[in-house]
PDB file of N, CA and C in Angstrom:
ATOM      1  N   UNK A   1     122.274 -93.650 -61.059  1.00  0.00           N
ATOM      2  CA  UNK A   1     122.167 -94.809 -60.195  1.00  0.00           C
ATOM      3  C   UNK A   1     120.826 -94.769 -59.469  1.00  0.00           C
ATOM      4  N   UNK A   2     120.414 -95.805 -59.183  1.00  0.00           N
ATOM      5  CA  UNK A   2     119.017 -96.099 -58.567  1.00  0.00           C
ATOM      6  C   UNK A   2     119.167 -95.975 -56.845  1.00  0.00           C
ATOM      7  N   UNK A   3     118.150 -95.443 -56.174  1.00  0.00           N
ATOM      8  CA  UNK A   3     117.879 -95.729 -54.613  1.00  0.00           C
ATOM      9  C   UNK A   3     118.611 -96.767 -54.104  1.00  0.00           C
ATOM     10  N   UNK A   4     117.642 -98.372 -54.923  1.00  0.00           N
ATOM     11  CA  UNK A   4     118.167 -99.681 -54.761  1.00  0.00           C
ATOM     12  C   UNK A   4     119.983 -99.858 -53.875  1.00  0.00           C
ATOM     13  N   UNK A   5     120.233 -99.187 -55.535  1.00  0.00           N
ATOM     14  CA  UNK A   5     122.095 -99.546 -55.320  1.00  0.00           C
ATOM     15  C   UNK A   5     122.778 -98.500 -54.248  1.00  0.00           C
ATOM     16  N   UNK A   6     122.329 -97.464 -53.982  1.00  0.00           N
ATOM     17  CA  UNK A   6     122.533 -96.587 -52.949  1.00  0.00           C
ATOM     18  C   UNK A   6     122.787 -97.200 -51.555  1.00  0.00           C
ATOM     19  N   UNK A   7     121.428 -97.994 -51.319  1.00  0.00           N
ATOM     20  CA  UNK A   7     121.249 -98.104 -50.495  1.00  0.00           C
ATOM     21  C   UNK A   7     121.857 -99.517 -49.812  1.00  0.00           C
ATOM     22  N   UNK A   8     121.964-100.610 -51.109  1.00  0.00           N
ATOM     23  CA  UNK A   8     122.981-101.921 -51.327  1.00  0.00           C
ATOM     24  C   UNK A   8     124.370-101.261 -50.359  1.00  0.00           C
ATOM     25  N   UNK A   9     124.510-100.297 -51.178  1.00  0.00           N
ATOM     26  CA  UNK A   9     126.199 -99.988 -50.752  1.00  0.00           C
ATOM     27  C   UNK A   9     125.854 -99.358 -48.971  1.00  0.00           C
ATOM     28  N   UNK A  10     125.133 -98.787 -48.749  1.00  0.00           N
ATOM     29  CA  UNK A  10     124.732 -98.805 -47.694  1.00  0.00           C
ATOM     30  C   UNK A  10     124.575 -99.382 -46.409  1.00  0.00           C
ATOM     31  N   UNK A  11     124.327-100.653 -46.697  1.00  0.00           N
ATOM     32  CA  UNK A  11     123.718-101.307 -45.778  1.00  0.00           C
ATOM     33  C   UNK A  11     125.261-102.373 -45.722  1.00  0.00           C
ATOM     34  N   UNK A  12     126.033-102.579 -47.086  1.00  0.00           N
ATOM     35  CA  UNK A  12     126.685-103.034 -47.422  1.00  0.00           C
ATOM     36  C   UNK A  12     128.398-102.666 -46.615  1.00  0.00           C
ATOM     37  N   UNK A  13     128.255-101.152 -46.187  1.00  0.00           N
ATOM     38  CA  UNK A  13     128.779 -99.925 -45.306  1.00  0.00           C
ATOM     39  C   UNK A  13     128.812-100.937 -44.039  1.00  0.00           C
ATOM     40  N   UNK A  14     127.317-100.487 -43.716  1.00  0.00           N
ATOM     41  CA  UNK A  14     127.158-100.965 -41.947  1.00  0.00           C
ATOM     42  C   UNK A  14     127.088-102.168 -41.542  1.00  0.00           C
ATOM     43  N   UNK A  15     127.339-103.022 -42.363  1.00  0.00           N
ATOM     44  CA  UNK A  15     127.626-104.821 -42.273  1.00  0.00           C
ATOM     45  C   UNK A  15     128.864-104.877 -42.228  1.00  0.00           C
ATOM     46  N   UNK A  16     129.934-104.511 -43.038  1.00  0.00           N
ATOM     47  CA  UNK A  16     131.099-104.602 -42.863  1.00  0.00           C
ATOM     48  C   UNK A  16     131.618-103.479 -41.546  1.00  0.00           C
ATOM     49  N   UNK A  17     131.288-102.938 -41.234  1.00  0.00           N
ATOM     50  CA  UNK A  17     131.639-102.000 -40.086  1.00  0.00           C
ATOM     51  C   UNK A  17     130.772-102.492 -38.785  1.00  0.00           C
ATOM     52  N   UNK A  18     129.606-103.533 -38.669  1.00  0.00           N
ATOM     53  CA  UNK A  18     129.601-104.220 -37.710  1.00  0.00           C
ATOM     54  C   UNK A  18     130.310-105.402 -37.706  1.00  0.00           C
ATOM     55  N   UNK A  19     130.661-106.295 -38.323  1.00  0.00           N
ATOM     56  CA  UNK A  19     131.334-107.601 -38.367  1.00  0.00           C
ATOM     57  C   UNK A  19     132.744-107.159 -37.715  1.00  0.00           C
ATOM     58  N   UNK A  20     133.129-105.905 -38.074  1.00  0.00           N
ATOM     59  CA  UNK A  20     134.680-105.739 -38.180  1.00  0.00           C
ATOM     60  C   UNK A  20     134.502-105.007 -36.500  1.00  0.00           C
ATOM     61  N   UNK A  21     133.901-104.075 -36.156  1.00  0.00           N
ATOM     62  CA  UNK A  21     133.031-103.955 -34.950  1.00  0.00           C
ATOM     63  C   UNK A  21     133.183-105.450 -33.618  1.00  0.00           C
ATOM     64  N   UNK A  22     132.340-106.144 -34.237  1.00  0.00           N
ATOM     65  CA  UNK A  22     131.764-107.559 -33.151  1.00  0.00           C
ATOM     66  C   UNK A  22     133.352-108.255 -33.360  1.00  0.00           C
ATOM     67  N   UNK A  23     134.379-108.101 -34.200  1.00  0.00           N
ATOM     68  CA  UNK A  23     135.372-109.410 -34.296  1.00  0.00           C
ATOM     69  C   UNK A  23     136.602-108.936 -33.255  1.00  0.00           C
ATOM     70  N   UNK A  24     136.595-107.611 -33.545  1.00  0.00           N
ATOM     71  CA  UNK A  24     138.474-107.118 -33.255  1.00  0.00           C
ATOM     72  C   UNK A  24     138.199-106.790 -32.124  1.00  0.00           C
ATOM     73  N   UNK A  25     139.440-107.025 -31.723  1.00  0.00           N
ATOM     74  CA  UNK A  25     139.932-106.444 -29.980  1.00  0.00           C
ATOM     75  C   UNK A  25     140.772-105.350 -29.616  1.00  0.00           C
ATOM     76  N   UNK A  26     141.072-104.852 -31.090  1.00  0.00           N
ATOM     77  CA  UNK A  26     141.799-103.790 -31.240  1.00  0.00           C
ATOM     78  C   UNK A  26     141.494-102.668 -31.203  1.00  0.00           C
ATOM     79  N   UNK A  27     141.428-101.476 -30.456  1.00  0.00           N
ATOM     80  CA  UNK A  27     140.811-100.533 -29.964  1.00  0.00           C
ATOM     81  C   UNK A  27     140.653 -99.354 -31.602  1.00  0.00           C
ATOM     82  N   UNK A  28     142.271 -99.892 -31.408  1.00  0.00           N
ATOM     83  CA  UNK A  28     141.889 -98.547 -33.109  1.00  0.00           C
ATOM     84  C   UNK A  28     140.840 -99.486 -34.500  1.00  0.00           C
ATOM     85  N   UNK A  29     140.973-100.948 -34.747  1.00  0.00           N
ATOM     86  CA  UNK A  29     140.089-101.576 -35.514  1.00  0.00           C
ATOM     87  C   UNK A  29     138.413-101.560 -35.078  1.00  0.00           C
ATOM     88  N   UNK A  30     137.786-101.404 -33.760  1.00  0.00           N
ATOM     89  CA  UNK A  30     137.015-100.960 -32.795  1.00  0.00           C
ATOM     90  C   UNK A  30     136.371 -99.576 -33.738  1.00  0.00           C
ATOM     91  N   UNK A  31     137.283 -98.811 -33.400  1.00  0.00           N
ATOM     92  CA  UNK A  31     136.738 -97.534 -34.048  1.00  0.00           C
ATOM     93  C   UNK A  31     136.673 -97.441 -35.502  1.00  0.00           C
ATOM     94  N   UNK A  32     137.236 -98.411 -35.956  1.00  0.00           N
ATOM     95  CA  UNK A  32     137.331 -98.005 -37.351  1.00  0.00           C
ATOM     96  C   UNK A  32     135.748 -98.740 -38.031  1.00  0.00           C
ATOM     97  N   UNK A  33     136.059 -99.882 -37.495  1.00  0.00           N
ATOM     98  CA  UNK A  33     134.299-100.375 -37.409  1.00  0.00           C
ATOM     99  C   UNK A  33     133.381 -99.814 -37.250  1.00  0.00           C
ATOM    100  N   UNK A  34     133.320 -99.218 -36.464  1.00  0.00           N
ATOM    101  CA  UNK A  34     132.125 -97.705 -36.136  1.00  0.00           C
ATOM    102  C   UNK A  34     131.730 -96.653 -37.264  1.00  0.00           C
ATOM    103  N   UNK A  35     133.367 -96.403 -37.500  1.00  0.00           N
ATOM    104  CA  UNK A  35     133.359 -95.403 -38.100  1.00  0.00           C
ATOM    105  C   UNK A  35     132.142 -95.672 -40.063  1.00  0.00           C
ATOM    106  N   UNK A  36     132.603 -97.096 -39.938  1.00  0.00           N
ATOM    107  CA  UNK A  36     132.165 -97.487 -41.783  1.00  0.00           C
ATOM    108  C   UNK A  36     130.680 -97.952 -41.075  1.00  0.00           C
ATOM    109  N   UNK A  37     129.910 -97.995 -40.098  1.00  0.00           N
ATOM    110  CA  UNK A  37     128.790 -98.292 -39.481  1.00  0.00           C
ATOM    111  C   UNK A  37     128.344 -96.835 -39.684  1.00  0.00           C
ATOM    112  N   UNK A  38     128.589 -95.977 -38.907  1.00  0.00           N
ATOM    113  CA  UNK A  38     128.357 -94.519 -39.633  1.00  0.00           C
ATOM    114  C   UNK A  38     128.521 -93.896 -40.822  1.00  0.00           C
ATOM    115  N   UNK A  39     129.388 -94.307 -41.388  1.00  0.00           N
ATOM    116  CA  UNK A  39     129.190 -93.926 -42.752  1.00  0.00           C
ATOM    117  C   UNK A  39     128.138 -94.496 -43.926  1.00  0.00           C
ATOM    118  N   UNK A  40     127.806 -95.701 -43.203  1.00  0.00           N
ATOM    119  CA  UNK A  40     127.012 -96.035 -44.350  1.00  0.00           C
ATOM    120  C   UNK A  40     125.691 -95.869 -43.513  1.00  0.00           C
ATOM    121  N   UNK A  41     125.507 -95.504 -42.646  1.00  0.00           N
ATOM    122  CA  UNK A  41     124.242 -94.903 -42.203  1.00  0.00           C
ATOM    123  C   UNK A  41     123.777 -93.195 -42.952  1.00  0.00           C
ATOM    124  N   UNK A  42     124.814 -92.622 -42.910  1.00  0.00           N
ATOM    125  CA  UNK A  42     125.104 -91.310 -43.765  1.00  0.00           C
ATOM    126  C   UNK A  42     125.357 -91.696 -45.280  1.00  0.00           C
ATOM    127  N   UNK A  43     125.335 -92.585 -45.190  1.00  0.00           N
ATOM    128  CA  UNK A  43     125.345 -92.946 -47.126  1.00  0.00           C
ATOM    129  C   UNK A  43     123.894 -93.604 -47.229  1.00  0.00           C
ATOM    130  N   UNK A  44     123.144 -94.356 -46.663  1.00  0.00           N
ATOM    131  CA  UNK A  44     121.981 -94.236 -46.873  1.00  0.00           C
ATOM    132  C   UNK A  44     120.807 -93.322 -46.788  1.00  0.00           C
ATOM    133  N   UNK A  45     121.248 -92.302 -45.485  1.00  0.00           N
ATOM    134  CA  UNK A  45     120.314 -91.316 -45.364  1.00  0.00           C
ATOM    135  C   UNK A  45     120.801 -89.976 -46.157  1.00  0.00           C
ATOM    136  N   UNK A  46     121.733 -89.848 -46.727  1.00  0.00           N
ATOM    137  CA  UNK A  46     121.504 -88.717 -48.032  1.00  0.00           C
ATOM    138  C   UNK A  46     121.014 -89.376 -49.211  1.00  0.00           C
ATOM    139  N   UNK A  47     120.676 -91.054 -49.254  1.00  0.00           N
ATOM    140  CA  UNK A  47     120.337 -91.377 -50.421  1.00  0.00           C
ATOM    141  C   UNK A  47     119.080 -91.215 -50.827  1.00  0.00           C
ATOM    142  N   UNK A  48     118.449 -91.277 -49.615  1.00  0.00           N
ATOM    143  CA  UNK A  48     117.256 -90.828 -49.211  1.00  0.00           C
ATOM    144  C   UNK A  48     116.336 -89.723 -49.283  1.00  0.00           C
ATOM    145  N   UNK A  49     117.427 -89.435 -48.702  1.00  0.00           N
ATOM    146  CA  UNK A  49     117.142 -87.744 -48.510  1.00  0.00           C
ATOM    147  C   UNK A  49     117.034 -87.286 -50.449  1.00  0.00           C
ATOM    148  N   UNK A  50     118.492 -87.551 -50.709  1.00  0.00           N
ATOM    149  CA  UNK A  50     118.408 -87.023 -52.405  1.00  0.00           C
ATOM    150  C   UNK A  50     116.639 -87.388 -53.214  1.00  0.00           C
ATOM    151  N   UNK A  51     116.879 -88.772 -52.809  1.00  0.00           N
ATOM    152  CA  UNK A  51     115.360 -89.284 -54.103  1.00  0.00           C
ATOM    153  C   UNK A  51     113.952 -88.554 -53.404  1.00  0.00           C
ATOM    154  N   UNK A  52     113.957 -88.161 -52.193  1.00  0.00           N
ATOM    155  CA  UNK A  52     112.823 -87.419 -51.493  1.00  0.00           C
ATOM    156  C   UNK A  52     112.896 -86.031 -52.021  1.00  0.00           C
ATOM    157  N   UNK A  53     113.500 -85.462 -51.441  1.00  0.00           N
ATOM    158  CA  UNK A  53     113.456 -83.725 -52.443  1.00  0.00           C
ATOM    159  C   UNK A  53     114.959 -83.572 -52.635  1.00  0.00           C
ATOM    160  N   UNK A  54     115.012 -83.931 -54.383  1.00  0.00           N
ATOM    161  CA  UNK A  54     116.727 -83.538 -55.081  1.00  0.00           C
ATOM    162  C   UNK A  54     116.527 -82.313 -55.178  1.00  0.00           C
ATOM    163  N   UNK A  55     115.955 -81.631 -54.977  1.00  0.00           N
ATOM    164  CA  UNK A  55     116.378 -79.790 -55.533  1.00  0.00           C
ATOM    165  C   UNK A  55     115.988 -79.053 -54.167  1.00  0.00           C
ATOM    166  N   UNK A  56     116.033 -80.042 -53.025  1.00  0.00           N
ATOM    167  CA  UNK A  56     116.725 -79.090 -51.608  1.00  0.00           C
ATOM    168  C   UNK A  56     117.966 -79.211 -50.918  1.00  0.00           C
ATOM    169  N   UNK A  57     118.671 -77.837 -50.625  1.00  0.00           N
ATOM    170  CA  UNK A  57     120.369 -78.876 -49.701  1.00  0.00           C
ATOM    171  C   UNK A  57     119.747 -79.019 -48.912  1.00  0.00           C
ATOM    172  N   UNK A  58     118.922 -79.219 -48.104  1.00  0.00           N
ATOM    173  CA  UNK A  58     119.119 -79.185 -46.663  1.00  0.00           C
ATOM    174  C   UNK A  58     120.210 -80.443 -46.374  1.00  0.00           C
ATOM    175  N   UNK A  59     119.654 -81.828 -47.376  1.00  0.00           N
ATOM    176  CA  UNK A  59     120.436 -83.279 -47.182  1.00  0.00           C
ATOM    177  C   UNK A  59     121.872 -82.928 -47.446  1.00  0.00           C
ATOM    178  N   UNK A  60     122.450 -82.123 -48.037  1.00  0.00           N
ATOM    179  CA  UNK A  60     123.723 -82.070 -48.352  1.00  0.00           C
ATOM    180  C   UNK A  60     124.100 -81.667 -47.134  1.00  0.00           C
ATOM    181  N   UNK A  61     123.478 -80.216 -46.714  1.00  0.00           N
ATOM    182  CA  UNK A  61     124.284 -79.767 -45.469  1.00  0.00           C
ATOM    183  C   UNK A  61     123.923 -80.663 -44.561  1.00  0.00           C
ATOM    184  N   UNK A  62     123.260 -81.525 -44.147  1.00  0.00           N
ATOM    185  CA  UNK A  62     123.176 -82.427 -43.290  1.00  0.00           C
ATOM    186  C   UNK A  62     124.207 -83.241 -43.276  1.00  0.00           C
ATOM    187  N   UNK A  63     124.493 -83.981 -44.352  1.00  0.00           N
ATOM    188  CA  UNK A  63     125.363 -84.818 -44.705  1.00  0.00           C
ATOM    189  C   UNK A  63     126.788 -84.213 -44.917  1.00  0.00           C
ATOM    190  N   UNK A  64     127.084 -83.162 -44.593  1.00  0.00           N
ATOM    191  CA  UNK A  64     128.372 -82.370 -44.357  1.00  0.00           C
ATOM    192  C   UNK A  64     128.743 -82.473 -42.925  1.00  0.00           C
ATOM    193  N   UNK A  65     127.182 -81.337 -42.427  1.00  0.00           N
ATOM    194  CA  UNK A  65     127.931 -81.515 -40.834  1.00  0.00           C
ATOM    195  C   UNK A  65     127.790 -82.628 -40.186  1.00  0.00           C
ATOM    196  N   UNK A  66     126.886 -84.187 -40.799  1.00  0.00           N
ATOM    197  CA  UNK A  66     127.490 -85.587 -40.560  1.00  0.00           C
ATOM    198  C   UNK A  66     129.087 -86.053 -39.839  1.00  0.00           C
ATOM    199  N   UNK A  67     129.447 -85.730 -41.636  1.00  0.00           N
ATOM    200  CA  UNK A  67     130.578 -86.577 -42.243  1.00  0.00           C
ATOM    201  C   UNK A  67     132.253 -85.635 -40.710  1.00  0.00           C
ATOM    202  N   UNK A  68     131.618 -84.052 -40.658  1.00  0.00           N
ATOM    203  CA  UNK A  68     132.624 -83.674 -39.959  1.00  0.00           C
ATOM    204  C   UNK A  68     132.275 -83.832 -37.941  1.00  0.00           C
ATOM    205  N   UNK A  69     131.361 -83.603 -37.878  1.00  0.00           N
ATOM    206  CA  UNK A  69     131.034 -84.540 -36.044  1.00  0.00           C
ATOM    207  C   UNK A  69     131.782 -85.886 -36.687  1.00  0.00           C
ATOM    208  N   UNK A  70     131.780 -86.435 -37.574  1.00  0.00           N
ATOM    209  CA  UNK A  70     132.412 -87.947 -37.575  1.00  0.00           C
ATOM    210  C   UNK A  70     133.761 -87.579 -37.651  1.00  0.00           C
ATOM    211  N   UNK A  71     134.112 -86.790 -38.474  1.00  0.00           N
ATOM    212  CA  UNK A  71     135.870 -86.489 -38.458  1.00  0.00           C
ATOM    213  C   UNK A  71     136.354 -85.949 -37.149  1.00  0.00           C
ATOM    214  N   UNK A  72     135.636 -85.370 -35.995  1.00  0.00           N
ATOM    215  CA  UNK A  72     135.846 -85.057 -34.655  1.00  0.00           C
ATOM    216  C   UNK A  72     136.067 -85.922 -33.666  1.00  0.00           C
ATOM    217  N   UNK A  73     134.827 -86.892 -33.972  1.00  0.00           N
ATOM    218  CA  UNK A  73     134.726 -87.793 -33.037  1.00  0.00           C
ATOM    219  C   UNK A  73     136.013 -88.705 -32.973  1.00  0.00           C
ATOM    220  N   UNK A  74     136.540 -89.131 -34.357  1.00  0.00           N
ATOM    221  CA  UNK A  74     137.492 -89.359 -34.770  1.00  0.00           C
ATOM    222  C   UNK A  74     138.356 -89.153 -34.339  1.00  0.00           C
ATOM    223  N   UNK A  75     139.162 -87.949 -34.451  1.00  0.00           N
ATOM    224  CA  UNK A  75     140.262 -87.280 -33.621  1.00  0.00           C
ATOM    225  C   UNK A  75     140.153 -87.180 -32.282  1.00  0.00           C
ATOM    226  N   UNK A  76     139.253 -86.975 -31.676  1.00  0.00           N
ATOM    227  CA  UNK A  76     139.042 -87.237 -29.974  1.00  0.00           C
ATOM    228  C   UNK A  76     139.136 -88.500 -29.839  1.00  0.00           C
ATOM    229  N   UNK A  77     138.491 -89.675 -30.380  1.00  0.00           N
ATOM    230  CA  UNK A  77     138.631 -90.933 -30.268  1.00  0.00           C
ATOM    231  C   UNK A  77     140.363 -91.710 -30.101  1.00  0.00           C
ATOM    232  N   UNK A  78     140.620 -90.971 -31.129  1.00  0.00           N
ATOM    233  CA  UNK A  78     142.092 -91.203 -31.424  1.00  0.00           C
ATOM    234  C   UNK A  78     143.200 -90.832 -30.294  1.00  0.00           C
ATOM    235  N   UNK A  79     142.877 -89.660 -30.207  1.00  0.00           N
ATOM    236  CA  UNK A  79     143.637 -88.866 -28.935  1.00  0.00           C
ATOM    237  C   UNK A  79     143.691 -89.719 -27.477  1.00  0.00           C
ATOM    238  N   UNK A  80     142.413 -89.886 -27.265  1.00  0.00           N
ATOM    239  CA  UNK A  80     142.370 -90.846 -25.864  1.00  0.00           C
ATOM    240  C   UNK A  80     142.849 -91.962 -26.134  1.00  0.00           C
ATOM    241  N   UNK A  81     142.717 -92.728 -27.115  1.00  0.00           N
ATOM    242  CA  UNK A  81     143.536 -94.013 -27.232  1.00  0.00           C
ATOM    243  C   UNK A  81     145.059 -93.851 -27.413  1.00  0.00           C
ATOM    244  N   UNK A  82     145.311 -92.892 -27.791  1.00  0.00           N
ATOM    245  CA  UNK A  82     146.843 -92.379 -27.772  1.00  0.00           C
ATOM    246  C   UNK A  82     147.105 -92.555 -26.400  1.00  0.00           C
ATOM    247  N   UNK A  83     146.383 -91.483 -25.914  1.00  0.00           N
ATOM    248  CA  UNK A  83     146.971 -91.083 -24.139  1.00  0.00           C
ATOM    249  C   UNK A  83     146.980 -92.185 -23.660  1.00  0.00           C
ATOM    250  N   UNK A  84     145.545 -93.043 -23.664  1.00  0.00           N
ATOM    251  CA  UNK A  84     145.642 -94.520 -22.545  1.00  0.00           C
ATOM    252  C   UNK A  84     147.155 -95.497 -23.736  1.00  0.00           C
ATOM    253  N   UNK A  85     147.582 -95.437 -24.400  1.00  0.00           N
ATOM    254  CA  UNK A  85     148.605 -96.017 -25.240  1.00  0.00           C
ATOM    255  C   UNK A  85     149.772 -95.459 -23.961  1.00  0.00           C
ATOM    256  N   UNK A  86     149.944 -94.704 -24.347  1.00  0.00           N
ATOM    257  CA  UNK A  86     151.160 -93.643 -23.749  1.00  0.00           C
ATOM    258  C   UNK A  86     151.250 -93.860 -22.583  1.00  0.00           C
ATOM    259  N   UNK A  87     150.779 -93.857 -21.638  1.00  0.00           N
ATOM    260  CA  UNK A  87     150.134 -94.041 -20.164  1.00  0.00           C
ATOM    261  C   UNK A  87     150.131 -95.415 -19.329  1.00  0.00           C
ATOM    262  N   UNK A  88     149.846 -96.153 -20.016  1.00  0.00           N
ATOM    263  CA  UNK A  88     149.292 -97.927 -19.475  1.00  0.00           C
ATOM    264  C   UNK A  88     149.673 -98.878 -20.455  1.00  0.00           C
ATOM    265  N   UNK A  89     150.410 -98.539 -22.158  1.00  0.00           N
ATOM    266  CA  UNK A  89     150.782 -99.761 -22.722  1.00  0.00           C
ATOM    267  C   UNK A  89     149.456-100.304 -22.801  1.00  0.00           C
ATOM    268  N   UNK A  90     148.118 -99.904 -23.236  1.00  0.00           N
ATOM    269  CA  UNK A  90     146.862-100.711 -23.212  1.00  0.00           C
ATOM    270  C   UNK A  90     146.383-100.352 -24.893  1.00  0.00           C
ATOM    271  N   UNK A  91     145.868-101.313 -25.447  1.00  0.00           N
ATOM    272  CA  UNK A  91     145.921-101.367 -26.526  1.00  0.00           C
ATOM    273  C   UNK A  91     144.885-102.075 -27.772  1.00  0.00           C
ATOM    274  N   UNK A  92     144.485-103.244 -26.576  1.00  0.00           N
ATOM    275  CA  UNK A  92     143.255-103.913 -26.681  1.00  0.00           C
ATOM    276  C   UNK A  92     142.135-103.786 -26.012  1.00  0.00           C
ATOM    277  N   UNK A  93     140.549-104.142 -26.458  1.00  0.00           N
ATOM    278  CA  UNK A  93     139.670-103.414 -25.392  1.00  0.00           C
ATOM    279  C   UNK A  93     139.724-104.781 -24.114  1.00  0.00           C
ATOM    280  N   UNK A  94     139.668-105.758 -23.999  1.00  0.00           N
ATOM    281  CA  UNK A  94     140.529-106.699 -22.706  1.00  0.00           C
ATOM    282  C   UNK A  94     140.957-105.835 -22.360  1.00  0.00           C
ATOM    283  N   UNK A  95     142.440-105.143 -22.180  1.00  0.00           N
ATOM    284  CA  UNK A  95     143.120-104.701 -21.603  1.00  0.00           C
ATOM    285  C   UNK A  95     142.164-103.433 -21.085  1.00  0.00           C
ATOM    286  N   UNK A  96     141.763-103.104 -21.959  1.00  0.00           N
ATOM    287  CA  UNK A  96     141.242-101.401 -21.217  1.00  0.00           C
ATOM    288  C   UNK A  96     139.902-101.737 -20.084  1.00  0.00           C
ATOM    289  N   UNK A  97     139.467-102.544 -20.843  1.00  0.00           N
ATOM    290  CA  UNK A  97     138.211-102.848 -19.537  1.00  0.00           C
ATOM    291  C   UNK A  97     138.643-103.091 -17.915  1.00  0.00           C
ATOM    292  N   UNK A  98     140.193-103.704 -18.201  1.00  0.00           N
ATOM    293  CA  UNK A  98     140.462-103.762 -16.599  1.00  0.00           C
ATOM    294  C   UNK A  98     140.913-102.743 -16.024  1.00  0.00           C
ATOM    295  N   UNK A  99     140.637-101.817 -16.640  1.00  0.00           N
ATOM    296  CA  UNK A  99     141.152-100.068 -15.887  1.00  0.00           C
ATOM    297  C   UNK A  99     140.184 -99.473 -14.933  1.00  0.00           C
ATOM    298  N   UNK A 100     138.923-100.475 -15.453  1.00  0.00           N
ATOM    299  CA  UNK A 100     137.595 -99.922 -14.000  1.00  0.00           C
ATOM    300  C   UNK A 100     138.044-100.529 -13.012  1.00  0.00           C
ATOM    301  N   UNK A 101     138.712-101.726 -12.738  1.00  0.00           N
ATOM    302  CA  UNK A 101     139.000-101.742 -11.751  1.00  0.00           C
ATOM    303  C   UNK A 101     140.326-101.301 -10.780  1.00  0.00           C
TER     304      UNK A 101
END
């Protein structure tokens, strides 16, 4: 496969993970938006990385300890929206924004 299409799917990643991002009010759809915004930021920059020097990992291990800070963030993300779930019945980001006050 070519750079080109790498990078199609890429960009293709962080468009659908902003749209889905800017639309929902749903705290867990919220994150999940993010989450395909980051991934295809990490799917373009190992694509990168690969066609720049293919016969170094450094891009792989980069793109490892990426993909797992994202599987963390994830689970912490998750967790607090649990607790404020559990806690306040809050569920949408409306709802959570009125917790500053």
């Amino acid at each position: 496969m070519s750079l080109e299409l790498f990078l199609l799917l890429a960009a293709a990643l962080f468009s659908i993970g902003l749209f889905g991002t800017l639309t929902q009010q749903s705290i867990v759809m919220l994150m999940m938006g993010l989450e395909l915004m980051l991934g295809g930021i990490i799917a373009g920059a190992a694509a990168v990385w690969h066609y720049i020097a293919p016969e170094a990992a450094d891009g792989q291990v980069l793109v490892v300890l990426a993909v797992t800070v994202m599987a963390v963030e994830m689970a912490i993300g998750f967790a607090v929206v649990t607790a404020l779930f559990r806690s306040r019945e809050v569920d949408m980001t409306d709802m959570a924004a009125e917790l500053k006050e």
